[in-house]
N, C-alpha and C. Protein backbone atom coordinates (compact mmCIF):
# COMPACT_ATOMS: atom_id res chain seq x y z
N UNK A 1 61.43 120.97 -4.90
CA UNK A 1 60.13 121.46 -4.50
C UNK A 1 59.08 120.75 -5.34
N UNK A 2 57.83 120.55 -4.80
CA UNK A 2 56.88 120.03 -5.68
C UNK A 2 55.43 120.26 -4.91
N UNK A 3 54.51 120.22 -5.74
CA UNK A 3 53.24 120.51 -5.33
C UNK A 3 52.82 119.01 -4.79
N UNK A 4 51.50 118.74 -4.10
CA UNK A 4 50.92 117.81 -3.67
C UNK A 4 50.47 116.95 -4.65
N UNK A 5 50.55 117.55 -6.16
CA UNK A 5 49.45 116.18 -7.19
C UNK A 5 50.16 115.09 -7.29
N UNK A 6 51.57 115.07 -7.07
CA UNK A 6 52.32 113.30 -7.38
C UNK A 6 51.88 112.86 -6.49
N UNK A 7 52.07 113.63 -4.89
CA UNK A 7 51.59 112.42 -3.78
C UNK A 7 50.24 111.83 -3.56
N UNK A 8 49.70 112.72 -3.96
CA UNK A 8 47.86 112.50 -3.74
C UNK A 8 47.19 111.85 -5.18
N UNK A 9 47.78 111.02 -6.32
CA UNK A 9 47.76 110.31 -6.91
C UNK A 9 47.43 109.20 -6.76
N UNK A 10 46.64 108.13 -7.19
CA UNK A 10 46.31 106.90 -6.68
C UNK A 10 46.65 106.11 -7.79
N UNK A 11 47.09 105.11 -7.69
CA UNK A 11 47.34 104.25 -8.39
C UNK A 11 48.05 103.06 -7.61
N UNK A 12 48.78 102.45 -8.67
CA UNK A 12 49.18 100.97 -7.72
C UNK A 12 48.29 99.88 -7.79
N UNK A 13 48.20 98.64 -7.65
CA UNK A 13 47.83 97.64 -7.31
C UNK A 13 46.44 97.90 -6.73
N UNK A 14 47.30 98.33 -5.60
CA UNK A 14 45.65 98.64 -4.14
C UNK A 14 45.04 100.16 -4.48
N UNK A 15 45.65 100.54 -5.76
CA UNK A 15 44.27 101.47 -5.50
C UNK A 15 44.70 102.89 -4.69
N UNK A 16 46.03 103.21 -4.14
CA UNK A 16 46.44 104.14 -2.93
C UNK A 16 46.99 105.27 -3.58
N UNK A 17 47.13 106.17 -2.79
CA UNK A 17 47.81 107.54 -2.79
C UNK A 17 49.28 107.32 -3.13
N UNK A 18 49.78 107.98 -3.54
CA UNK A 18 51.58 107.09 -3.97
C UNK A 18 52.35 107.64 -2.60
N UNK A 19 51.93 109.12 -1.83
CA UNK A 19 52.33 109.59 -0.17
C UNK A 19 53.38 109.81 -0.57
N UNK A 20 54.11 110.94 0.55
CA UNK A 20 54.95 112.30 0.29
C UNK A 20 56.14 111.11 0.93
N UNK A 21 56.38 109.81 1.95
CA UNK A 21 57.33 109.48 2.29
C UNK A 21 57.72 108.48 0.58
N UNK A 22 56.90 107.94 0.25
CA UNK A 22 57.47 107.26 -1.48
C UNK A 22 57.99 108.38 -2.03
N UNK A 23 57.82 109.56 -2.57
CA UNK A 23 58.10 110.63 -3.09
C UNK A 23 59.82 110.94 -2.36
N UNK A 24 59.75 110.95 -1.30
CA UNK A 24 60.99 111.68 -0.54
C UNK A 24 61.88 110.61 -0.82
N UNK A 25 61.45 109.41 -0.61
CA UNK A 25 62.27 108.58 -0.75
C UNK A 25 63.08 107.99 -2.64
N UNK A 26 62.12 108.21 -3.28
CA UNK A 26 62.28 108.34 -4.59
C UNK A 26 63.33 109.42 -4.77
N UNK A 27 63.54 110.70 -4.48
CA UNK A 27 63.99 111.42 -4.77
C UNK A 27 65.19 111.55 -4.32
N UNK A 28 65.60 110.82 -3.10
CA UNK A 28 67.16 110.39 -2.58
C UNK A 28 67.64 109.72 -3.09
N UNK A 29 67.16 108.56 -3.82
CA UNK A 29 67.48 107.49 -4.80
C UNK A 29 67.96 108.15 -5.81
N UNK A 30 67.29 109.94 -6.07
CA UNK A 30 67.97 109.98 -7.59
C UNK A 30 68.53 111.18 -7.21
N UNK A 31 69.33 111.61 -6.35
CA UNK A 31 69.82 112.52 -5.75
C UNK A 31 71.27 112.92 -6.53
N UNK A 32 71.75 111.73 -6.81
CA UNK A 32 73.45 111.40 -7.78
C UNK A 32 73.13 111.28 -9.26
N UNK A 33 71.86 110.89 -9.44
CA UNK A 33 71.67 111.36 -11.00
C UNK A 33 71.62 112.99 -12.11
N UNK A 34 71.81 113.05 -13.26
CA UNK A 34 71.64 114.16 -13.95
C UNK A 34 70.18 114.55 -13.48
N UNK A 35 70.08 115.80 -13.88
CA UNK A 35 68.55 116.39 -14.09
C UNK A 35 67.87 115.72 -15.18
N UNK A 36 68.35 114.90 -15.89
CA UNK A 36 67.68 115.07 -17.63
C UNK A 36 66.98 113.61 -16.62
N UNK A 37 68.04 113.00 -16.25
CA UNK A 37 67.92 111.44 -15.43
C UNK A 37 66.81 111.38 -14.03
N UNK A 38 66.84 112.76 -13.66
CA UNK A 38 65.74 112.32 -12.65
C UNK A 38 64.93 112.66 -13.06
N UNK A 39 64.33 113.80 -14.51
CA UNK A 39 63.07 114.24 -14.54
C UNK A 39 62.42 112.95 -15.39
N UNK A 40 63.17 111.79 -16.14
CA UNK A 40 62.57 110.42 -16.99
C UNK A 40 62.06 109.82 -15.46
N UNK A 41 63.07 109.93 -15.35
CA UNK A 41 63.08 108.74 -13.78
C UNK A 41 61.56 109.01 -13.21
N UNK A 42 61.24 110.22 -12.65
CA UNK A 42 60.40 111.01 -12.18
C UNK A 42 59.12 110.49 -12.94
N UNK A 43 58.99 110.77 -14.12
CA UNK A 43 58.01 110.88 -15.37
C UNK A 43 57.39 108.80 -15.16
N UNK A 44 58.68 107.92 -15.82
CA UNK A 44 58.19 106.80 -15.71
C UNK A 44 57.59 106.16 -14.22
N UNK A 45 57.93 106.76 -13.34
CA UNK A 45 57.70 105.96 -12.03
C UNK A 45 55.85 106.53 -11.98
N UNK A 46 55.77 107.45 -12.41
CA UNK A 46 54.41 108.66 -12.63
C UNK A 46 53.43 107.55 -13.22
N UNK A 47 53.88 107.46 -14.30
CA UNK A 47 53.35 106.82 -15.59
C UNK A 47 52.83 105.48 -15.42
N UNK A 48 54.41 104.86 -14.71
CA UNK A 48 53.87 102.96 -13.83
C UNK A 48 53.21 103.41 -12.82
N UNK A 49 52.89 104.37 -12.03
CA UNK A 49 52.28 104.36 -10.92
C UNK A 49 50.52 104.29 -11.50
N UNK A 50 50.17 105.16 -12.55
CA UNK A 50 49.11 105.37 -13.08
C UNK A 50 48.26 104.22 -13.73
N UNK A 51 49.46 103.38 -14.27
CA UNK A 51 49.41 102.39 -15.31
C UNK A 51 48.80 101.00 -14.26
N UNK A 52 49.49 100.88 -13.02
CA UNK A 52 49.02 100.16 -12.49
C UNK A 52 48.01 99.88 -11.72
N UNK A 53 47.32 100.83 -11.86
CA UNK A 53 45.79 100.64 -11.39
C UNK A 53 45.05 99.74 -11.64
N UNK A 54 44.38 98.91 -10.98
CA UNK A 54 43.33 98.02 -11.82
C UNK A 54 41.83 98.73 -12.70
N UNK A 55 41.92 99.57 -12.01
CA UNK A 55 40.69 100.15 -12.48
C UNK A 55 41.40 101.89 -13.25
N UNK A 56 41.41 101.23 -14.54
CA UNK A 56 41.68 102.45 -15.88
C UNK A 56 41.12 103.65 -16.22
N UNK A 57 39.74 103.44 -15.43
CA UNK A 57 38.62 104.71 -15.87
C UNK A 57 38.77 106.03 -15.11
N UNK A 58 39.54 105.59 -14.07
CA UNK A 58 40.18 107.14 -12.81
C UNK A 58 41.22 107.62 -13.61
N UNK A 59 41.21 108.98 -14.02
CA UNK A 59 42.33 109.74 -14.26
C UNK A 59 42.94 110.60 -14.07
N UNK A 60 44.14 111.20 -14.17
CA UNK A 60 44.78 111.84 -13.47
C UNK A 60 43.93 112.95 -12.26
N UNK A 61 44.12 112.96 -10.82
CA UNK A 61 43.40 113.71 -9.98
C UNK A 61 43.28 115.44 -9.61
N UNK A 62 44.75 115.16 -9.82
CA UNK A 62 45.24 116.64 -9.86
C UNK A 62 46.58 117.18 -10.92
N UNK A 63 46.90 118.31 -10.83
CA UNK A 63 48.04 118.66 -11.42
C UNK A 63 49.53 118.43 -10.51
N UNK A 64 50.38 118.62 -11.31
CA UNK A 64 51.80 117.93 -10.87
C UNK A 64 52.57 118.85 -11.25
N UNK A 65 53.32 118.90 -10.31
CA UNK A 65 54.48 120.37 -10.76
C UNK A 65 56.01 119.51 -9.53
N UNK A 66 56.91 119.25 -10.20
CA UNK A 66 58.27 119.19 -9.20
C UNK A 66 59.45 119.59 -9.76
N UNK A 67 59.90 120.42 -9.36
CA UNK A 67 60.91 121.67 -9.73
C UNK A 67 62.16 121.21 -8.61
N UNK A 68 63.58 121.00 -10.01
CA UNK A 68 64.70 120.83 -9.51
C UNK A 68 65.60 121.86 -9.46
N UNK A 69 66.54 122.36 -8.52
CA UNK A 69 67.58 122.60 -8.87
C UNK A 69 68.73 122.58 -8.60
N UNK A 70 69.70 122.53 -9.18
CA UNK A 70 71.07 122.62 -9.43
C UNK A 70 71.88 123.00 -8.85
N UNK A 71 72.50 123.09 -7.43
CA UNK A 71 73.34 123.69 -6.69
C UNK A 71 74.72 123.25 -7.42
N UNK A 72 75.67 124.09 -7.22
CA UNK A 72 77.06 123.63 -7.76
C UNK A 72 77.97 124.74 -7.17
C-alpha cells in the first residue's frame, strides 16, 4: 500500500512525475527481495529520482508513506 507522494514526485532528467505505472512496476522487480531489501531499494530509487533533477531548488512535494507486508 502507499500513498500518492512517491508517484506525484518530480524529478528525473525531464523534470516529471515518477507515475503510479514506474512505482507498480518497481515494486514487482522487488517482489523476491527481503523487506530490509526493498525498503533501501525503495529509499535509493526515491533519493536518485530527486537527485536527478536539473533544477535543485524544488523540494520534496508531498509526503510519502509505502507500507509492506509479509504474507507467509
Amino acid at each position: 500500500m502507499f500513498t500518492d507522494g512517491f508517484i506525484d514526485q518530480i524529478g528525473g532528467k525531464d523534470k516529471k512525475r515518477f507515475k503510479r505505472n514506474n512505482l507498480k512496476n518497481l515494486l514487482l522487480q522487488l517482489q523476491n527481495s527481503t523487506m530490509y531489501d526493498q525498503g533501501i531499494i525503495l529509499q535509493e530509487t526515491f533519493e536518485n529520482w530527486l537527485a536527478a533533477r536539473t533544477d535543485v531548488s524544488q523540494s520534496q512535494i508531498d509526503d510519502i508513506l509505502v507500507t509492506g507486508v509479509k504474507i507467509t
